[in-house]
N, C-alpha and C. Protein backbone atom coordinates (compact mmCIF):
# COMPACT_ATOMS: atom_id res chain seq x y z
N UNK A 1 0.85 -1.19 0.00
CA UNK A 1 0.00 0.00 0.00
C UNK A 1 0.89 1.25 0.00
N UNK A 2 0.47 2.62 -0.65
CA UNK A 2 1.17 2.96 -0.87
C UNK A 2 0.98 4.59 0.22
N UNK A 3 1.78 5.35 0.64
CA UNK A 3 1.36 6.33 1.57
C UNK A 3 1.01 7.57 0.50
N UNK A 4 0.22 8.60 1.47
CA UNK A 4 -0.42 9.64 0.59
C UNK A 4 0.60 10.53 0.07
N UNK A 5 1.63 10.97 0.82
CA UNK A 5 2.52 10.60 -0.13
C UNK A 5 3.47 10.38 -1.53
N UNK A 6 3.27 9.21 -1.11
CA UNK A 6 3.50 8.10 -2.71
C UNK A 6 2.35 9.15 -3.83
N UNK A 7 1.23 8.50 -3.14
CA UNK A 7 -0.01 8.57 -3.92
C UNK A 7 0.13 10.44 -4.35
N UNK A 8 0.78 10.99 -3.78
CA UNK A 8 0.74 12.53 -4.36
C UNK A 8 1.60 12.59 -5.38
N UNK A 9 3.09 11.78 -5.63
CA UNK A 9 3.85 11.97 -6.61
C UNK A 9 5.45 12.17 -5.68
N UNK A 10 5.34 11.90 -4.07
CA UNK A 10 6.34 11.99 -3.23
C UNK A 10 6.78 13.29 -3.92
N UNK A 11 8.08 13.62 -3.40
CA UNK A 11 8.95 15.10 -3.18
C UNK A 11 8.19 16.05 -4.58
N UNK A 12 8.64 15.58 -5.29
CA UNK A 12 7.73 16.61 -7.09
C UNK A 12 6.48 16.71 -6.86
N UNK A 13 5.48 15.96 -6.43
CA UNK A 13 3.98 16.13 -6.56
C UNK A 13 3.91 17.30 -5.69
N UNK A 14 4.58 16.98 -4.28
CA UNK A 14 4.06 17.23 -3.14
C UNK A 14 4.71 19.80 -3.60
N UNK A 15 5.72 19.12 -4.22
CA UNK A 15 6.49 20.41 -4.38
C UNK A 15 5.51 21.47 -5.49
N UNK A 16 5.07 20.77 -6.44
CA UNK A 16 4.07 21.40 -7.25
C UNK A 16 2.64 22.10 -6.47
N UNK A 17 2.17 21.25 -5.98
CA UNK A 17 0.99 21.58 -5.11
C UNK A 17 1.37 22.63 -3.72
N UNK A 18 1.82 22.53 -2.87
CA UNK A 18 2.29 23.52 -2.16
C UNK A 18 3.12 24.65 -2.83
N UNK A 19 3.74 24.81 -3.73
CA UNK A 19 4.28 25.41 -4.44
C UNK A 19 2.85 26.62 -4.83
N UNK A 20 1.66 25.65 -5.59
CA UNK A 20 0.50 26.47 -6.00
C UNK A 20 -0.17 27.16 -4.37
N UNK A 21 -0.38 26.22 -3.49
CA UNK A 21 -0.48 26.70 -2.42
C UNK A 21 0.36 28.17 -1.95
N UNK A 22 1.08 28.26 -1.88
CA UNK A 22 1.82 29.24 -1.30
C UNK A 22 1.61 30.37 -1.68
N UNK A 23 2.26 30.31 -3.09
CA UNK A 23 1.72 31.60 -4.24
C UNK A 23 0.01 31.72 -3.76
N UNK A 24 -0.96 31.33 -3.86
CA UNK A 24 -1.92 31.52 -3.59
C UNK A 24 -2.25 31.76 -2.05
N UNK A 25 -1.54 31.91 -0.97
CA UNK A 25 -2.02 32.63 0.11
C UNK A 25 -1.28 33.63 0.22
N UNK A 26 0.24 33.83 -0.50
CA UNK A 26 0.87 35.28 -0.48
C UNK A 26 -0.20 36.50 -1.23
N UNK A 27 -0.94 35.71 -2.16
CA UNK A 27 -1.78 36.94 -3.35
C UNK A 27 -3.27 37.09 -2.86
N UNK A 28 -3.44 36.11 -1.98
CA UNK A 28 -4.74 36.63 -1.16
C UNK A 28 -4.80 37.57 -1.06
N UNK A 29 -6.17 38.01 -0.69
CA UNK A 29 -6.71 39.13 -0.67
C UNK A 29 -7.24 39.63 1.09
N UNK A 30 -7.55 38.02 1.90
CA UNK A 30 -7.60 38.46 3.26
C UNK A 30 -6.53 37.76 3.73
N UNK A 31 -5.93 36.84 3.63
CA UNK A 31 -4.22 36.57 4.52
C UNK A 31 -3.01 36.85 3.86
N UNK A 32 -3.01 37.85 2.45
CA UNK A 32 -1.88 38.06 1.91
C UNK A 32 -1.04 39.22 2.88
N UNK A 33 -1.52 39.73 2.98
CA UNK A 33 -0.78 40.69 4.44
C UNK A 33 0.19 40.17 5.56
N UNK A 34 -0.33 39.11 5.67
CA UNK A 34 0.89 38.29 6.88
C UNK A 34 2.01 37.41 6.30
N UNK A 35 2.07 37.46 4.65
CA UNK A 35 2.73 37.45 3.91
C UNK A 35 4.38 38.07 3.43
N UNK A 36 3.79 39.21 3.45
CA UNK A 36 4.47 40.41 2.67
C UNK A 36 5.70 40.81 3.57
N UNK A 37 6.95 40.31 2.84
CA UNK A 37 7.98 40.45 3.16
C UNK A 37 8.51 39.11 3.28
N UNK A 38 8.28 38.03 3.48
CA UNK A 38 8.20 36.89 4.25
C UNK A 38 9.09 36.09 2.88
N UNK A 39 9.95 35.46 2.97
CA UNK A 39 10.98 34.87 2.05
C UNK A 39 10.21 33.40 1.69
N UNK A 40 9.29 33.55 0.16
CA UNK A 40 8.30 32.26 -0.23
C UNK A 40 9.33 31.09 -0.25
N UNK A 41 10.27 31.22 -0.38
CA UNK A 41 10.90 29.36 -1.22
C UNK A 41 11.23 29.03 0.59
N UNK A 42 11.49 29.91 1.18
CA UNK A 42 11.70 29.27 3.00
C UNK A 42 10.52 28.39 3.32
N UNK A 43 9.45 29.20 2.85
CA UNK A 43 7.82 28.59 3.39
C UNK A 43 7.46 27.04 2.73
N UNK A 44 7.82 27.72 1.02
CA UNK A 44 7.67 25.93 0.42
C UNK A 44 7.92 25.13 1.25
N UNK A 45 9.45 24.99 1.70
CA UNK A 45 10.46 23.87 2.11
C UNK A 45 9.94 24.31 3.60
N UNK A 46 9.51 24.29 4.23
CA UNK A 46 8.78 24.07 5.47
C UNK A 46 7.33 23.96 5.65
N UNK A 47 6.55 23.66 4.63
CA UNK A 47 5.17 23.79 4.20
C UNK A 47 5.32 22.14 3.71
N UNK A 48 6.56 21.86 2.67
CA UNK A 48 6.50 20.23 2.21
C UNK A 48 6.86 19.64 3.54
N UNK A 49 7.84 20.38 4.21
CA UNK A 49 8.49 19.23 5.24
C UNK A 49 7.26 19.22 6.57
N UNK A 50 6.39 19.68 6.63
CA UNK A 50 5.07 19.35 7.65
C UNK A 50 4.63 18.42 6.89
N UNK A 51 3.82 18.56 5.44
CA UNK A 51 3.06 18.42 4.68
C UNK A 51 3.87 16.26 4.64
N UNK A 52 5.21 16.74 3.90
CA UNK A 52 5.60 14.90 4.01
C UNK A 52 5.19 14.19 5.27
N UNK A 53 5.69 15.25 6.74
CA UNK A 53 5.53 14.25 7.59
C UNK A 53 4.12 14.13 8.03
N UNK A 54 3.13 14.51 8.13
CA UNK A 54 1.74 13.91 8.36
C UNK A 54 1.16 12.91 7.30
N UNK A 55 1.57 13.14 5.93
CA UNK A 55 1.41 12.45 4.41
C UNK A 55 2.07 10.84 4.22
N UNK A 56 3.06 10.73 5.40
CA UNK A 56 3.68 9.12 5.19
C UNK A 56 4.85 9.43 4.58
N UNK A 57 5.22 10.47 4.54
CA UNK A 57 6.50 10.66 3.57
C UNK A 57 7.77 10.66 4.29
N UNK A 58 9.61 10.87 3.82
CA UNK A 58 10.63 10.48 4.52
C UNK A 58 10.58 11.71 5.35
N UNK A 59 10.73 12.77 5.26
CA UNK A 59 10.99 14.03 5.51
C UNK A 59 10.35 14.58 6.79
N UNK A 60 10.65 15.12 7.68
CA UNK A 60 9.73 15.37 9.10
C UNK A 60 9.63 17.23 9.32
N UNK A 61 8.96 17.81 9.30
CA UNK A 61 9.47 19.07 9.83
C UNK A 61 10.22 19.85 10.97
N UNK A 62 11.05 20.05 11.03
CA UNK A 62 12.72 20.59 11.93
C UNK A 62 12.92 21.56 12.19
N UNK A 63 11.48 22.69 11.51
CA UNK A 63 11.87 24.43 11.93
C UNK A 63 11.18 24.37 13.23
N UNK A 64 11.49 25.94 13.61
CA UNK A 64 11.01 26.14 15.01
C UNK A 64 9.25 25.52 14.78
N UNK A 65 9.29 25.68 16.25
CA UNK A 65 7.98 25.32 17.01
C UNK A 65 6.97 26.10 16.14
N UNK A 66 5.87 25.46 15.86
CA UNK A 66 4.78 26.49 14.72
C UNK A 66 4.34 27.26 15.92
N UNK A 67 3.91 27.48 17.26
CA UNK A 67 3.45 28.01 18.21
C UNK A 67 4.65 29.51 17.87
N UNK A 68 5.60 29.35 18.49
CA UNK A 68 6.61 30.25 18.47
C UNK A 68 6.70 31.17 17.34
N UNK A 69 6.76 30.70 15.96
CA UNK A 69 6.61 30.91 14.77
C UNK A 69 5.45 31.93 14.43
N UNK A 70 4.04 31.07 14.86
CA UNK A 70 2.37 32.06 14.49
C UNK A 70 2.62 32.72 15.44
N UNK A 71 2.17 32.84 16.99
CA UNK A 71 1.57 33.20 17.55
C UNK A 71 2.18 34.63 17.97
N UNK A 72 3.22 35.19 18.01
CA UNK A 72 3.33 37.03 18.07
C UNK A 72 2.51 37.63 16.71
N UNK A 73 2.48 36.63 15.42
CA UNK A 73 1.39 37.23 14.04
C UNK A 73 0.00 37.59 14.37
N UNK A 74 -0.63 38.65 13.77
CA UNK A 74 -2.18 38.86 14.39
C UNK A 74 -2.89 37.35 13.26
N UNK A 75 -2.65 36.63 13.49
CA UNK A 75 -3.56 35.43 13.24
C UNK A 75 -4.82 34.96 13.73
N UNK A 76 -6.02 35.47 12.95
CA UNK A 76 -7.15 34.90 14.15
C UNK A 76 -7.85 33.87 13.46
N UNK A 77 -8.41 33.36 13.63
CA UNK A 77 -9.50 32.08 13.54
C UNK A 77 -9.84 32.26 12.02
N UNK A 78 -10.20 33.36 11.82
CA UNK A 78 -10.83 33.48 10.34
C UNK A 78 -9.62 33.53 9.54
N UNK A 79 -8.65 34.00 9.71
CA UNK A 79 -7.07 33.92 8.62
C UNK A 79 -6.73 32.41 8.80
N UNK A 80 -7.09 31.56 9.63
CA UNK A 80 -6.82 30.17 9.84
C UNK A 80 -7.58 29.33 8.94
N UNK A 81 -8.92 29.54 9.14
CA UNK A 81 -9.69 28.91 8.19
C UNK A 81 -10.07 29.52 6.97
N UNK A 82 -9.57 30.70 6.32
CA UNK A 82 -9.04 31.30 5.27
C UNK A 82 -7.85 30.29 4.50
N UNK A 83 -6.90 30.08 5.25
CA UNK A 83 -5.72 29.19 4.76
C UNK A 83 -6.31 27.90 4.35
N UNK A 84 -7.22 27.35 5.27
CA UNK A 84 -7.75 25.84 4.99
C UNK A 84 -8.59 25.88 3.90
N UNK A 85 -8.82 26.89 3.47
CA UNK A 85 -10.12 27.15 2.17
C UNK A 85 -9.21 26.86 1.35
N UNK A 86 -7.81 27.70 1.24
CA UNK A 86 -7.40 27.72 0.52
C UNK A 86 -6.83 26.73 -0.62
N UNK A 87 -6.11 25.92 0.96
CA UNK A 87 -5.42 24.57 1.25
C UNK A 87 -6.91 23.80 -0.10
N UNK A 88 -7.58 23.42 0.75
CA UNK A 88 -8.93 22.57 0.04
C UNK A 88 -8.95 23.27 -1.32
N UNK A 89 -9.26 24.30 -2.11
CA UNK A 89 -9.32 24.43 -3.28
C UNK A 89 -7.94 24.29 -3.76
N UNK A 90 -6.85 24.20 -3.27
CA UNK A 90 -5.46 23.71 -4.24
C UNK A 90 -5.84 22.24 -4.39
N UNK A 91 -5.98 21.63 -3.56
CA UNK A 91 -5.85 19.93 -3.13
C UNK A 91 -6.97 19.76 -4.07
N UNK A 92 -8.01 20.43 -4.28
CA UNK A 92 -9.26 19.53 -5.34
C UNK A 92 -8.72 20.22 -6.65
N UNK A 93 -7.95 21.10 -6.82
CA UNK A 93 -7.64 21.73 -8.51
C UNK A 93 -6.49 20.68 -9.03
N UNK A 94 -5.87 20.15 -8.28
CA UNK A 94 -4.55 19.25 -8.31
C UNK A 94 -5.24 17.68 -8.08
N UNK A 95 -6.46 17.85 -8.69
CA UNK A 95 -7.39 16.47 -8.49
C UNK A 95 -6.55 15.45 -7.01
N UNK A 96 -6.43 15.76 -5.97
CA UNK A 96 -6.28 15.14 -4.60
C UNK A 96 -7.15 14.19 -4.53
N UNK A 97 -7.22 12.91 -4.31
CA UNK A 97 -8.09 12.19 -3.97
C UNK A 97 -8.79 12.85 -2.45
N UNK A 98 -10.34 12.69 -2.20
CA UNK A 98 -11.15 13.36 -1.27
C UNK A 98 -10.97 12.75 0.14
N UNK A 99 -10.57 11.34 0.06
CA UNK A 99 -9.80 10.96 1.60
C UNK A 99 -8.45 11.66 1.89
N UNK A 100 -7.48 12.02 1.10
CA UNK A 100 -6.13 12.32 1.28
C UNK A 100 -6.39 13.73 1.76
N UNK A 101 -7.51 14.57 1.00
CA UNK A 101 -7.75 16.41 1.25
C UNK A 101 -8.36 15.90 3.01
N UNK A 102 -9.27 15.36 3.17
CA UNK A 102 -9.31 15.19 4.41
C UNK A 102 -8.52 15.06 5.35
N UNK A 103 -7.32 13.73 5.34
CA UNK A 103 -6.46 13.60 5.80
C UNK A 103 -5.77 15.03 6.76
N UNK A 104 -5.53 15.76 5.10
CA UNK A 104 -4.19 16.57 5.19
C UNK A 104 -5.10 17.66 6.07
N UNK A 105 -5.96 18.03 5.51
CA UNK A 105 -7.02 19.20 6.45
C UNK A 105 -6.96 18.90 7.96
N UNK A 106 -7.23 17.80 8.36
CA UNK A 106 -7.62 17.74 9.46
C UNK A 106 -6.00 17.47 10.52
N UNK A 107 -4.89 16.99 9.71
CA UNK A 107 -3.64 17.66 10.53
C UNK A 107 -3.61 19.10 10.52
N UNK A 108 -3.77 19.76 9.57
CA UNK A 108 -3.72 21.09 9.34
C UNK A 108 -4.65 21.80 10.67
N UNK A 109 -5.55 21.93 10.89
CA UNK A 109 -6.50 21.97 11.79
C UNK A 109 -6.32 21.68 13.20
N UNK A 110 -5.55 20.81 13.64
CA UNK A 110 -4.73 20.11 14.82
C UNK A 110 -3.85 21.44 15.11
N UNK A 111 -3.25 22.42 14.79
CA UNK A 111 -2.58 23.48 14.61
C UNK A 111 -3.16 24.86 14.65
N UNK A 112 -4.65 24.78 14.69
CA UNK A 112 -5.36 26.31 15.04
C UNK A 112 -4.83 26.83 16.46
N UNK A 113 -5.13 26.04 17.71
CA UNK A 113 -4.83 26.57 18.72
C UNK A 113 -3.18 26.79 18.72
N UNK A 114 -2.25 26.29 18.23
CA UNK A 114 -1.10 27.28 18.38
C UNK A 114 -0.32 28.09 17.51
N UNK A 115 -1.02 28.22 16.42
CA UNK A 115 -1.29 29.28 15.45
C UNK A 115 -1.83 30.53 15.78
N UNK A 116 -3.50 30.49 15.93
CA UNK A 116 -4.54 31.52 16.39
C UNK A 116 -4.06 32.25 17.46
N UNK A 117 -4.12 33.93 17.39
CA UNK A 117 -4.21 35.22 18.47
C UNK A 117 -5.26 35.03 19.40
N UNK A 118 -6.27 33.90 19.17
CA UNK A 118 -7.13 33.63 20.29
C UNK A 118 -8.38 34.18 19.54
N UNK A 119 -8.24 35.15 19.09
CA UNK A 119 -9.68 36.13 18.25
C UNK A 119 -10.24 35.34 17.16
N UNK A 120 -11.66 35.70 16.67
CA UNK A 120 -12.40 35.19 16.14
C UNK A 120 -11.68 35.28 14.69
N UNK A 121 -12.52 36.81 14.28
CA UNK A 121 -12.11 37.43 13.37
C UNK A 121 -11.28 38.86 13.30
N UNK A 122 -11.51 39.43 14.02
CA UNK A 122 -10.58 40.84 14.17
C UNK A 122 -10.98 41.00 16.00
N UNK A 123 -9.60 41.46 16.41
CA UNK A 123 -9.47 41.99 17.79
C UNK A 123 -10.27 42.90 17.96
N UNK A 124 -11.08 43.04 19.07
CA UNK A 124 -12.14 44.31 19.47
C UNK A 124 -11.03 45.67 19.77
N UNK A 125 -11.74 46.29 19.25
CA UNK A 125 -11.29 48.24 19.33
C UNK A 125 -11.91 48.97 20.66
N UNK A 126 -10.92 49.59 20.49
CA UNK A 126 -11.28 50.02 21.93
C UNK A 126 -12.10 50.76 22.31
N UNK A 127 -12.91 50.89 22.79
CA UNK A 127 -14.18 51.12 23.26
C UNK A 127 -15.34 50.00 22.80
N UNK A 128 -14.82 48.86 22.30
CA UNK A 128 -15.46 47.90 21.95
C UNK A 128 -16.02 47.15 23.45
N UNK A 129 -17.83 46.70 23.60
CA UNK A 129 -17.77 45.87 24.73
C UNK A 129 -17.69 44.77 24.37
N UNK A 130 -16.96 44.21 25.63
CA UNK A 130 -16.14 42.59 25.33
C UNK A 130 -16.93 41.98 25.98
């Protein structure tokens, strides 16, 4: 049997598709902002190396802690599941089989709470009641 993985095309598949991924949340329109400045070919190669290791693949991810990493970013809940939209329309344009988009979503997702600023969608202003 072969791992998802395999079944993506291992290191090339996996590099094409996150590759489209990436470019497509830098040019967003609501999470391209947390983007900008941010060195893309660093992100690929730490985007495949999560992506192999939940996927069955050789490769494990080795950068800092994703907690350490998101969480000083104003990242809230809605830029999180903004990314997973995203994630899901690359994975079905790159015909993903619909168990594997699951798969990968739902590691992806395992990662809101130490990603997320805690906020929904935007931090309350001040004079906002909380």
């Amino acid at each position: 049997m072969h791992s998802d993985y395999e079944r993506l095309g291992g290191e090339e598949g996996l590099r094409r598709i996150v590759g489209d991924f990436v470019d497509r949340v830098f040019a967003d329109f609501i999470i391209g902002f947390l983007f900008i400045g941010r060195d893309r070919d660093r992100i690929v190669q730490h985007e495949i190396a999560h992506a192999a290791e939940h996927l069955g693949g050789p490769r494990a991810y080795a950068g800092r802690p994703i907690a350490q990493v998101h969480r000083p970013l104003p990242i809230n809940r809605g830029h999180f599941r903004r990314r997973l939209a995203l994630l899901r329309t690359v994975l079905r344009d790159h015909d993903v089989d619909d168990e594997i988009i699951d798969r990968w979503i739902a590691a992806d997702k395992r990662l809101e709470e130490a990603v997320v600023d805690g906020t929904d969608c935007a931090p309350p202003q001040q004079g906002d009641a909380v």
